[in-house]
C-alpha atoms as a PDB file:
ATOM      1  CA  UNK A   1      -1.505  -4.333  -6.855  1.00  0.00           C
ATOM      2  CA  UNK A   2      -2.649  -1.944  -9.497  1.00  0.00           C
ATOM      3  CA  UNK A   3      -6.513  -4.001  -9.993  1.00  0.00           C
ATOM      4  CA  UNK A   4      -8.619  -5.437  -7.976  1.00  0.00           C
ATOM      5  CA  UNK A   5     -12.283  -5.904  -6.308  1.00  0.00           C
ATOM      6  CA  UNK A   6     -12.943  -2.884  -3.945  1.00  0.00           C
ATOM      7  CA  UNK A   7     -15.385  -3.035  -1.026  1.00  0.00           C
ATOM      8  CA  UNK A   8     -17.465  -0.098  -0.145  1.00  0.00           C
ATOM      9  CA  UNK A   9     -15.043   2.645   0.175  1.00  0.00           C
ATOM     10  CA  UNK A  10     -12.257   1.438   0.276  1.00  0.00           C
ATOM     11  CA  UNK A  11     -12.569  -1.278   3.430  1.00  0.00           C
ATOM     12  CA  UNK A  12     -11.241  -4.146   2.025  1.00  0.00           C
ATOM     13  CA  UNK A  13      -9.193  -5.060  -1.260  1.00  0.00           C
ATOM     14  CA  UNK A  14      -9.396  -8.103  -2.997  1.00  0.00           C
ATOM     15  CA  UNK A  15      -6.240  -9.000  -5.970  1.00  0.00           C
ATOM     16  CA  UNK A  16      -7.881 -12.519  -6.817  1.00  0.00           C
ATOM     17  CA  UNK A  17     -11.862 -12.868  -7.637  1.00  0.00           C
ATOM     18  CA  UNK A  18     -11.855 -16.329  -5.325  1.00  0.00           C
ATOM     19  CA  UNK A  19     -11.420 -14.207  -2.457  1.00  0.00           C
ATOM     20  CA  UNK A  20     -13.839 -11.690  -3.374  1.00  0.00           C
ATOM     21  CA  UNK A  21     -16.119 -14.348  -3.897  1.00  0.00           C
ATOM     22  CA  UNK A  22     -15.703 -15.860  -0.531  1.00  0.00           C
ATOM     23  CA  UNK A  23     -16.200 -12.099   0.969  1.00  0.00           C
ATOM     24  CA  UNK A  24     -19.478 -11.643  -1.321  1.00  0.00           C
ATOM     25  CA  UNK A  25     -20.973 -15.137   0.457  1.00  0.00           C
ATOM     26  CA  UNK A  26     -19.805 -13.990   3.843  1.00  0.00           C
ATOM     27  CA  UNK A  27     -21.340 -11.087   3.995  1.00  0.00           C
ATOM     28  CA  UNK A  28     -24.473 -12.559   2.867  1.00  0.00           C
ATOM     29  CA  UNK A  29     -24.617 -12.408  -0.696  1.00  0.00           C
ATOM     30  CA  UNK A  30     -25.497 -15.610  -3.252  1.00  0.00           C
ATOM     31  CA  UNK A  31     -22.660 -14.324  -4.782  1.00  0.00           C
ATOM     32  CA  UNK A  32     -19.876 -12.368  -6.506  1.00  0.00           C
ATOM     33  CA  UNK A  33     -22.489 -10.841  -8.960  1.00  0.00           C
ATOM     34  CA  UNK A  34     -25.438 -10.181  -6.455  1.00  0.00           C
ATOM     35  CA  UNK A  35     -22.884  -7.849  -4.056  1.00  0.00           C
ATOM     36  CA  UNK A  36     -21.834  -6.056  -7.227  1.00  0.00           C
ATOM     37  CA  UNK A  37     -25.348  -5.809  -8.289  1.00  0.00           C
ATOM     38  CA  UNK A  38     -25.738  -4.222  -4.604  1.00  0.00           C
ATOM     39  CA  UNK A  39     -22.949  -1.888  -5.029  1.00  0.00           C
ATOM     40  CA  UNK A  40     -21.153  -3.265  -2.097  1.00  0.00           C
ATOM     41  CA  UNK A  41     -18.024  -4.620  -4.426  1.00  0.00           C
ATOM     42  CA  UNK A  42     -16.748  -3.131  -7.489  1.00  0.00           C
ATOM     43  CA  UNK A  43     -13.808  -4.128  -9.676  1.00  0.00           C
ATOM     44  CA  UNK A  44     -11.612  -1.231 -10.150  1.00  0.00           C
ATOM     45  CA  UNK A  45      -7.708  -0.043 -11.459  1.00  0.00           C
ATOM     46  CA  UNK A  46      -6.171   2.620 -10.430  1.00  0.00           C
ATOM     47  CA  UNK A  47      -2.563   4.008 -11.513  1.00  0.00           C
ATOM     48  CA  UNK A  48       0.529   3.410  -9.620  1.00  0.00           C
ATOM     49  CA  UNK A  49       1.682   6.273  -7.488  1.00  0.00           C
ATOM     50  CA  UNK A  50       4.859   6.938  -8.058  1.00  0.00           C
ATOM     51  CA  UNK A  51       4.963   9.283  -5.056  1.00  0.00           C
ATOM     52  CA  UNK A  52       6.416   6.817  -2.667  1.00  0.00           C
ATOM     53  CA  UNK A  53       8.577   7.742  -0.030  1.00  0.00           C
ATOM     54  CA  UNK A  54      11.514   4.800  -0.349  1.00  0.00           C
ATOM     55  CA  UNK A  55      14.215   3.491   2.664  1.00  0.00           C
ATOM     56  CA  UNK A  56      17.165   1.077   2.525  1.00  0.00           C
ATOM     57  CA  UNK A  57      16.557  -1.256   4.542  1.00  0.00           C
ATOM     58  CA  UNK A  58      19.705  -3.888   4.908  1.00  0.00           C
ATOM     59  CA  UNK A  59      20.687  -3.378   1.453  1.00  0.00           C
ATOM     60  CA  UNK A  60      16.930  -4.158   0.270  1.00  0.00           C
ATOM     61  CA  UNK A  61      15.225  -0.995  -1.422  1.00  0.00           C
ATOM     62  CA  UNK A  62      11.360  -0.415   0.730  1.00  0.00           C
ATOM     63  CA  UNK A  63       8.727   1.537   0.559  1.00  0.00           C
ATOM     64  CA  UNK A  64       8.897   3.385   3.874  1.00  0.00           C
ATOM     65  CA  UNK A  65       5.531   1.478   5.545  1.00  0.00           C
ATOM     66  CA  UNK A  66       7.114  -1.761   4.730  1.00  0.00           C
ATOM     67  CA  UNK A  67      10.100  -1.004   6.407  1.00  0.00           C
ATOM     68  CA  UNK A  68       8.145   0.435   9.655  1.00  0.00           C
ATOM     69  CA  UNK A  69       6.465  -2.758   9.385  1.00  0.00           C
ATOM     70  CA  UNK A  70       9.785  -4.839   9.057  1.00  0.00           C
ATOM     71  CA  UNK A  71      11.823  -2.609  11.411  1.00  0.00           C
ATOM     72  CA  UNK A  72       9.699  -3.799  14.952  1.00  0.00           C
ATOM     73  CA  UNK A  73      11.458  -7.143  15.651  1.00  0.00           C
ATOM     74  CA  UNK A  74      13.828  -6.151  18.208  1.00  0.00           C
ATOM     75  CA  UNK A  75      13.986  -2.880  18.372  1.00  0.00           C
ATOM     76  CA  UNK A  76      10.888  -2.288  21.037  1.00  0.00           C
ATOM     77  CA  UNK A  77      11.338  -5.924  22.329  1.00  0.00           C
ATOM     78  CA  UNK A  78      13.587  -8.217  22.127  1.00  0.00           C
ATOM     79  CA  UNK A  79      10.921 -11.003  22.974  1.00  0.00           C
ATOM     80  CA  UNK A  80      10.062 -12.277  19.630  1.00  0.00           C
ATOM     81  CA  UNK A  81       6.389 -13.257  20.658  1.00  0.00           C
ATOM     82  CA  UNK A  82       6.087  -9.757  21.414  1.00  0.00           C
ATOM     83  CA  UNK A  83       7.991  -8.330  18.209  1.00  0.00           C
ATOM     84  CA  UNK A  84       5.680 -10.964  15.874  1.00  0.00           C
ATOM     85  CA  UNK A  85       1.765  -9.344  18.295  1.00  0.00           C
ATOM     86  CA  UNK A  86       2.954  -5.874  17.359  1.00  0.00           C
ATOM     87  CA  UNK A  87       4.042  -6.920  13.583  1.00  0.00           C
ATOM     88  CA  UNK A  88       0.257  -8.535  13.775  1.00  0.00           C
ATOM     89  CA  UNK A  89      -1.706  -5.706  15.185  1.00  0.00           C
ATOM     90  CA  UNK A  90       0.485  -3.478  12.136  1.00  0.00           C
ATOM     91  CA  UNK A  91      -0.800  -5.372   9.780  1.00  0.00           C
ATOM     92  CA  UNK A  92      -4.421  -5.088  10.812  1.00  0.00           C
ATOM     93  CA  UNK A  93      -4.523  -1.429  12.182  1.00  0.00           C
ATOM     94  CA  UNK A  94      -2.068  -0.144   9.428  1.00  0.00           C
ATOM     95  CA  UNK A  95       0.070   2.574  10.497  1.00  0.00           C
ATOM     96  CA  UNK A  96      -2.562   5.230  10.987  1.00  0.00           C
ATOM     97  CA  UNK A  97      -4.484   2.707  13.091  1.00  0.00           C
ATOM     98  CA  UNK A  98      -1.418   1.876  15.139  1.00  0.00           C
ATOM     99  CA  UNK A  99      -0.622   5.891  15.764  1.00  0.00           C
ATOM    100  CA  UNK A 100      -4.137   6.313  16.857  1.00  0.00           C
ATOM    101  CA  UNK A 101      -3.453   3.693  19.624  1.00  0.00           C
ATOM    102  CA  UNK A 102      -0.538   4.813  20.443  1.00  0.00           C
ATOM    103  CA  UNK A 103      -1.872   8.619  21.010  1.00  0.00           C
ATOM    104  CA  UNK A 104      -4.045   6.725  23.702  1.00  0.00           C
ATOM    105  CA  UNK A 105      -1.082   6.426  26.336  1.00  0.00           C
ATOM    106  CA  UNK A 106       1.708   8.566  24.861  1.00  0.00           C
ATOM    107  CA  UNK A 107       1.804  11.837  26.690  1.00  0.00           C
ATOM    108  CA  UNK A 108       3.863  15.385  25.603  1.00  0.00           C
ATOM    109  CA  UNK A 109       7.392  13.795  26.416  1.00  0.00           C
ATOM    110  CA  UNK A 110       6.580  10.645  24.903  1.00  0.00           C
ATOM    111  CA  UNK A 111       5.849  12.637  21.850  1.00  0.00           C
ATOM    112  CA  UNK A 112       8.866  14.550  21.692  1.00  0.00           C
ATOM    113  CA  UNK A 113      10.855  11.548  22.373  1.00  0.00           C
ATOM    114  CA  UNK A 114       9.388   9.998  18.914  1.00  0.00           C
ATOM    115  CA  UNK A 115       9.924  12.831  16.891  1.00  0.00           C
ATOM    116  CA  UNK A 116      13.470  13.060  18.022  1.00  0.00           C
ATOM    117  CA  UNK A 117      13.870   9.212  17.275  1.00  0.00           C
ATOM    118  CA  UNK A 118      12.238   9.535  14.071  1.00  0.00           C
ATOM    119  CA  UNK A 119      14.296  12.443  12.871  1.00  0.00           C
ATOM    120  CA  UNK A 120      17.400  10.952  13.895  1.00  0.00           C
ATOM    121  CA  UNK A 121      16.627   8.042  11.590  1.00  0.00           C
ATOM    122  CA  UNK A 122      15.415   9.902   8.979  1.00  0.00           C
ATOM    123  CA  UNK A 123      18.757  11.353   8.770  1.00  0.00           C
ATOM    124  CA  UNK A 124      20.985   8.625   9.299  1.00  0.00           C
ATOM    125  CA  UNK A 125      18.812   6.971   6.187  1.00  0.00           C
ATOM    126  CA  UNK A 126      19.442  10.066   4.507  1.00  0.00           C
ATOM    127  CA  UNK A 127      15.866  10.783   4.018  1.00  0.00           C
ATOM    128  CA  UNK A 128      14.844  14.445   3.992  1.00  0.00           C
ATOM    129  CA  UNK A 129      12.147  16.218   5.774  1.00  0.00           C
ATOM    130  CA  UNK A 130       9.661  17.470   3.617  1.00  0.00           C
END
């Protein structure tokens, strides 16, 4: 997505004006025009970056969130209901959100134990360090 209606800061994207719409009359606007008017949604485009870190992912080329974000299901559980909360709570929280959590219970060893794991992938992807 390369356009779109941005709220605030940067809270909440919008690709198709129907759903910006519906977001303008939920948060109390008469409309699409009166929360622009308010400066609470703008319609913006911004250029692609073309900075992003890409995996291989079973022979399908991914931009390395996507492929965190495809990579749970089985791997920490192998109780799908689990695998498809986690996949969820990703989607929400975003990866930052997620790690953020995660610092909440993870102590030193748990930390070295993920860098270790995510090295080790990194190189067996052949993705280098930066």
């Amino acid at each position: 997505m390369n356009e779109g209606w941005c709220v605030g800061q940067g809270e909440r994207y919008f690709k198709y004006e129907d759903d910006a719409e519906a977001w303008a009359k939920s948060a109390g606007y008469a409309d699409l025009d009166e929360a622009f008017e308010h400066t609470a949604i703008y319609w913006t485009e911004w250029e692609e970056d073309l900075d992003y870190e890409w995996v291989e992912v079973d022979g399908v080329l991914r931009e390395i969130d996507e492929a965190v974000y495809l990579g749970i299901s089985g791997v920490v559980s192998h109780d799908q209901s689990d695998a498809q909360d986690y996949n969820r709570l990703l989607k929400v929280l975003g990866a930052e959100g997620m790690l953020m959590v995660f610092e909440r219970w993870m102590d030193g060893r748990d930390l070295k134990d993920i860098i270790s794991s995510a090295n080790d992938t990194l190189h067996e992807n052949g993705i280098p360090l930066p």
